[in-house]
Protein backbone atom coordinates (compact mmCIF):
# COMPACT_ATOMS: atom_id res chain seq x y z
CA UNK A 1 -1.99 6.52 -17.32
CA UNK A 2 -5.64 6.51 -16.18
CA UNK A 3 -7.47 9.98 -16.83
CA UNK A 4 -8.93 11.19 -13.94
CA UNK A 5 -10.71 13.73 -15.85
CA UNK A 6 -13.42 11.04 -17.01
CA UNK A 7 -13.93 10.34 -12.86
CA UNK A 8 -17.64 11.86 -11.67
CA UNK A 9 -17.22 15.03 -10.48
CA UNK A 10 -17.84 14.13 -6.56
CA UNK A 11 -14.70 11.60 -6.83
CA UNK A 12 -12.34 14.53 -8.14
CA UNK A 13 -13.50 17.37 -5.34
CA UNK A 14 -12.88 14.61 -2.60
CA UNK A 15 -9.09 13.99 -3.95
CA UNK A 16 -8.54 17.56 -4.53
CA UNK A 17 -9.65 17.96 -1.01
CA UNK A 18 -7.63 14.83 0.49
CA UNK A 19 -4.63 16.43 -1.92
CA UNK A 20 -5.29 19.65 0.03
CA UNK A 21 -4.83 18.07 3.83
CA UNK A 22 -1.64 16.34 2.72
CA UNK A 23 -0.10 19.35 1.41
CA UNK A 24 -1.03 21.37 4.62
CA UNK A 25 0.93 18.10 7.01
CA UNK A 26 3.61 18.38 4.37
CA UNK A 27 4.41 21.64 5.42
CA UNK A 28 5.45 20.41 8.72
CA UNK A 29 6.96 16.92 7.94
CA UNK A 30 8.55 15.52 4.53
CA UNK A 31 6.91 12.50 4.30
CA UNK A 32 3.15 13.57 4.70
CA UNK A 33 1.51 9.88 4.53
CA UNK A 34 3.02 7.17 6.20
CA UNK A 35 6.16 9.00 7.54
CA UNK A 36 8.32 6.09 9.33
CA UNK A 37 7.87 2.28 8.67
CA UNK A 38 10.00 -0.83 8.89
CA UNK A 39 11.56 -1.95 5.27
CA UNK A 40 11.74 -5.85 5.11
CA UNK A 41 12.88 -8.17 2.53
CA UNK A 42 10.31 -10.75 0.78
CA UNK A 43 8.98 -13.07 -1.26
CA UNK A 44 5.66 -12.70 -2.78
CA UNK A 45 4.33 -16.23 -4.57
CA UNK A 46 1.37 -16.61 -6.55
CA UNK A 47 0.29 -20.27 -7.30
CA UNK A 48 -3.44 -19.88 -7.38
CA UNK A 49 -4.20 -19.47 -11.46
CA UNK A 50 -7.99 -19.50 -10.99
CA UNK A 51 -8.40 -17.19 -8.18
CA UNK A 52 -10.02 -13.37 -9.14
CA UNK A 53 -6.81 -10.97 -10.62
CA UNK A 54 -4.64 -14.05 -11.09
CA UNK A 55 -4.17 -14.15 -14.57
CA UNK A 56 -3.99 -10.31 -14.61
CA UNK A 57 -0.82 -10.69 -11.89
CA UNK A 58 0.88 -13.24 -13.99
CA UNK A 59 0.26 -16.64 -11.65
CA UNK A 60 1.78 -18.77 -11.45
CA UNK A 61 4.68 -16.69 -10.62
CA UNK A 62 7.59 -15.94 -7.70
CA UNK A 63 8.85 -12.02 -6.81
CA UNK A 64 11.33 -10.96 -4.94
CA UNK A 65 10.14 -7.97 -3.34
CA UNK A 66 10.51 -5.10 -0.60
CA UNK A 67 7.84 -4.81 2.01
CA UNK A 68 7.47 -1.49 3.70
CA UNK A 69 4.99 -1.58 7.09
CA UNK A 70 4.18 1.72 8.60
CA UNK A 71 1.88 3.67 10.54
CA UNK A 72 -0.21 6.03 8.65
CA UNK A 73 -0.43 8.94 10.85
CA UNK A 74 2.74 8.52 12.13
CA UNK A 75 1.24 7.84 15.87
CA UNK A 76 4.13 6.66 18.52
CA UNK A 77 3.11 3.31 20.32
CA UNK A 78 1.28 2.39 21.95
CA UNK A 79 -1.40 4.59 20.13
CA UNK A 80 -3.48 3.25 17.60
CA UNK A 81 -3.17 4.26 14.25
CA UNK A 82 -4.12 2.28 10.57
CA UNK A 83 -1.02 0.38 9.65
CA UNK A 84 -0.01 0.51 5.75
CA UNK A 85 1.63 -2.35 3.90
CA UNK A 86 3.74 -1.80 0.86
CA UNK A 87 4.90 -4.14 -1.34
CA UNK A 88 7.00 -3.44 -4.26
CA UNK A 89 8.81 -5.82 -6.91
CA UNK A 90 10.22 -4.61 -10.68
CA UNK A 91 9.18 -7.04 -13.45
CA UNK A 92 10.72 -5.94 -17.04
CA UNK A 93 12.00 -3.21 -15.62
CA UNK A 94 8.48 -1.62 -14.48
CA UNK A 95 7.73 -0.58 -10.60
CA UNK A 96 4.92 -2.75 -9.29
CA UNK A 97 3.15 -2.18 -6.35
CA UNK A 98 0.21 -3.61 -3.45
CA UNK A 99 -0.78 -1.40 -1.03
CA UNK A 100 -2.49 -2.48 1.71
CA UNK A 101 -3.91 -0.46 4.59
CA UNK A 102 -5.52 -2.11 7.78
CA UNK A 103 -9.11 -2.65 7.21
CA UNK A 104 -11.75 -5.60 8.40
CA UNK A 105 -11.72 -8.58 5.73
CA UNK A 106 -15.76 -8.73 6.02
CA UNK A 107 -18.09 -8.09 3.29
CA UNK A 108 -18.60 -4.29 4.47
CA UNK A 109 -15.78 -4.00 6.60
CA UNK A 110 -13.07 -4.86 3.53
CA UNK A 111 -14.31 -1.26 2.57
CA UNK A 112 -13.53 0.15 5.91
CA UNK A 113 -9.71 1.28 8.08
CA UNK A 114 -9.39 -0.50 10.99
CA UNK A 115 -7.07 1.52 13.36
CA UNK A 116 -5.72 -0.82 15.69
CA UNK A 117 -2.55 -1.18 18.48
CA UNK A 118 -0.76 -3.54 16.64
CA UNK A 119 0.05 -4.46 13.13
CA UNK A 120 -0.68 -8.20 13.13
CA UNK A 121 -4.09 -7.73 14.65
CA UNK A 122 -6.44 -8.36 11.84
CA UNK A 123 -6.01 -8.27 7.99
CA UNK A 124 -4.82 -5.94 5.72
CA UNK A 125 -6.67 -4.66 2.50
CA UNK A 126 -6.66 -2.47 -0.51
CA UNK A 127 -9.84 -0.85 0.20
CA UNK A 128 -10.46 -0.13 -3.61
CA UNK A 129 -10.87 -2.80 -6.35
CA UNK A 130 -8.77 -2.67 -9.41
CA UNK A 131 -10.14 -3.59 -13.02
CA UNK A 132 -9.75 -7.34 -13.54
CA UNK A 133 -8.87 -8.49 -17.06
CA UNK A 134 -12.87 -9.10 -17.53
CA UNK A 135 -13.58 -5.70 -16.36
CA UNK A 136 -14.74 -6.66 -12.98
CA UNK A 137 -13.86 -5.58 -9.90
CA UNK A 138 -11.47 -7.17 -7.73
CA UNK A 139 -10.03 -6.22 -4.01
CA UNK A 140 -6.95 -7.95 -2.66
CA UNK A 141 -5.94 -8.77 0.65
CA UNK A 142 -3.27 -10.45 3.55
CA UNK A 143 -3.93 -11.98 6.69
CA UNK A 144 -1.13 -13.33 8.74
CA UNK A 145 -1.86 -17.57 7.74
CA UNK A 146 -1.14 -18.53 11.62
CA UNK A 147 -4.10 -17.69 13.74
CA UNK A 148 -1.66 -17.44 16.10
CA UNK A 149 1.58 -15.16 14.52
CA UNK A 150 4.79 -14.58 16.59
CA UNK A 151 4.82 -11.13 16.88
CA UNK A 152 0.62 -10.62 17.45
CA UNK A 153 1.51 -8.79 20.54
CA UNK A 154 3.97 -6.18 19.38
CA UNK A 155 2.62 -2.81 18.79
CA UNK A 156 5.96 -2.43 16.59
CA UNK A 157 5.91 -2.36 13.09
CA UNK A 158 8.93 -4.85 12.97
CA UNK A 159 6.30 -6.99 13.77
CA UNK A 160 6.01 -8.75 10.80
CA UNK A 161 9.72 -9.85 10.21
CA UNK A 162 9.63 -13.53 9.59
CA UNK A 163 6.06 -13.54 8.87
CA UNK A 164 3.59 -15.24 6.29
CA UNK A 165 0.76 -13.71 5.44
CA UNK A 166 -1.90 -15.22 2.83
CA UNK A 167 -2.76 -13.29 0.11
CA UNK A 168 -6.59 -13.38 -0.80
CA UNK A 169 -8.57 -11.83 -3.88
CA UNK A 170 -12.17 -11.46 -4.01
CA UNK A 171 -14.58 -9.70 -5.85
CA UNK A 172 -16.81 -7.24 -3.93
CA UNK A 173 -19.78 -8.59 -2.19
CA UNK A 174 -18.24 -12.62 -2.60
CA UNK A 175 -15.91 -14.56 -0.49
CA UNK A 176 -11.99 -14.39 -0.15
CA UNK A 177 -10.07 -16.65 -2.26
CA UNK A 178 -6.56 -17.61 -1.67
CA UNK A 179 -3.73 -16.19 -4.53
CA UNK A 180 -0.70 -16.92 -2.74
CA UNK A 181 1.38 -16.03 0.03
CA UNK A 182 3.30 -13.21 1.33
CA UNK A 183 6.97 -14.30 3.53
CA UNK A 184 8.11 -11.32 5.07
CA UNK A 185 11.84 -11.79 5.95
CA UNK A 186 14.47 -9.53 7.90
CA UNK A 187 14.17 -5.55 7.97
CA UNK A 188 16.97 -3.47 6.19
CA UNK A 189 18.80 -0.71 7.08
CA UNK A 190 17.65 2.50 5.07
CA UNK A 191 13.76 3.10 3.58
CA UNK A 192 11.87 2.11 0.84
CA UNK A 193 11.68 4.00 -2.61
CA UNK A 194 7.58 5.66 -2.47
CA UNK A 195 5.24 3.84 -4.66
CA UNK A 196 2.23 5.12 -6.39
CA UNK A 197 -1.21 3.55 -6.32
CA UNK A 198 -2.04 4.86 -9.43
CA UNK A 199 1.14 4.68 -11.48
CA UNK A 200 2.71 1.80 -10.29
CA UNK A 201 -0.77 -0.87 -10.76
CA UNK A 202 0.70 -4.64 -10.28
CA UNK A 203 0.43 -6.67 -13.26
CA UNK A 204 -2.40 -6.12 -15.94
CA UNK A 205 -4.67 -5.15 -13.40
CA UNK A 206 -6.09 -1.62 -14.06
CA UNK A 207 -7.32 1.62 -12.06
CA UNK A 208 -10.82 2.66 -12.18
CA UNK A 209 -10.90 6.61 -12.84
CA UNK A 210 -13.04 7.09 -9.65
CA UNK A 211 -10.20 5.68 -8.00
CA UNK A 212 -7.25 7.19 -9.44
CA UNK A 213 -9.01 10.55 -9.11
CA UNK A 214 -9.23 10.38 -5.48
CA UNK A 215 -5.80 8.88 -4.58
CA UNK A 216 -3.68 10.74 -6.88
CA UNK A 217 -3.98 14.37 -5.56
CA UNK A 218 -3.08 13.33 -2.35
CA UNK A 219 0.09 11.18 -3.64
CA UNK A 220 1.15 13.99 -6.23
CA UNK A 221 1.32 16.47 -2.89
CA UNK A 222 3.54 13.83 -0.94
CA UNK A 223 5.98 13.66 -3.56
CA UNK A 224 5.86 17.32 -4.08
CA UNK A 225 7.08 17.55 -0.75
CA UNK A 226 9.56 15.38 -1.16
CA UNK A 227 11.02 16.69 -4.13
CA UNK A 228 10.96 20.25 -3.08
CA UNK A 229 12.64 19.57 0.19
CA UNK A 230 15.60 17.13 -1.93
CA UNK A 231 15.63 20.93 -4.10
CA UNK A 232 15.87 22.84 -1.01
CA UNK A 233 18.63 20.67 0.45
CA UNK A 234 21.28 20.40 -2.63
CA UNK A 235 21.21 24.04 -3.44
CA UNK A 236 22.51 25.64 -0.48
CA UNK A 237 25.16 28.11 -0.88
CA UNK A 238 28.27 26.92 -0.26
CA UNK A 239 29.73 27.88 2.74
CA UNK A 240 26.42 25.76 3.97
CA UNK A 241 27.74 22.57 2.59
CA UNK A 242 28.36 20.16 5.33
């Protein structure tokens, strides 16, 4: 578990304060961040062993994993809003997660959200690096690999069923290399299990401190609300059992 206690100061105000606007939306919807997506089926591949974070991620190597797309503010279409990508996998029995939010691929703009109308219109990245193996920083990405994807003009987050997207690692400030690919198959019935940015770190990649202390308040209040409302719900009396 990282220790967010060893994060500067100015890194643990700004989560407590993000942690502080998610519990105040969680008071008037369960699922604070992200609150309705598509769940897919997928396969995530990595056959690039030399690119930045592959060793850490275990290429060469195959996953079968869920892919959760969603809107992060929960906007109906055809209003813009910063689409989040989710994907999730279990390797020896551990939860492993990418999250991806939509953000520019450019050397400045990796670093920025991009809300846009649809989900397939530009790439899709983690905004903060994890810890490479060598302690350096590395950011990973997706961009759909056809210029020209099938569902580019769908404002819909089913959008990306039967999609491949390219997954790209780079270290800040240098160019995107490829790691592998991304097929995003049919959407299921039902949603995803929530994953955790800070707990659930993919392969022997790492979390910087400044990072975990600014993501995990926020995350810590969504499953709060989450829980409390499951608590809420299974002990009713019982003449208000369905």
């Amino acid at each position: 578990m990282v220790r967010t206690a060893k994060a500067p100061r100015v890194a643990r105000a700004t989560g407590l304060a993000l942690g502080a606007v998610v519990a105040a939306v969680r008071r008037r919807r369960p699922r604070p961040l992200h609150p309705t997506g598509t769940v897919l089926t997928g396969t995530l591949r990595l056959d690039v062993g030399d690119a930045p974070g592959a060793a850490a991620l275990g290429a060469p190597a195959n996953h079968q994993v869920t892919v959760r797309v969603s809107r992060a503010a929960g906007l109906p279409a055809p209003l813009p809003d910063v689409f989040g990508l989710a994907v999730r996998w279990t390797e020896d029995d551990q939860s492993q997660a990418i999250l991806l939010s939509a953000t520019g691929l450019g050397r400045v703009t990796r670093f920025l959200l991009a809300p846009r109308f649809r989900p397939l219109g530009g790439g899709f990245g983690t905004l903060m690096p994890f810890r490479d193996l060598d302690g350096r920083p590395v950011l990973l990405a997706a961009a759909p690999a056809d210029r020209r994807p099938r569902g580019r003009h769908s404002t819909s987050t089913t959008a990306l069923v039967g999609t491949d997207l390219v997954l790209l690692s780079a270290h800040p400030g240098e160019r995107w290399r490829r790691l592998g690919t991304l097929h995003c198959g049919p959407a299921v019935a039902g949603d995803a299990p929530r994953v955790d940015p800070v707990e659930q770190v993919p392969g022997s990649l790492a979390t910087y401190p400044w990072a975990a202390a600014l993501r995990a308040p926020a995350y810590r209040a969504a499953r709060t609300a989450r829980t409390r409302r499951t608590v809420r719900t299974t002990t009713r009396r019982p003449e208000e059992q369905d």
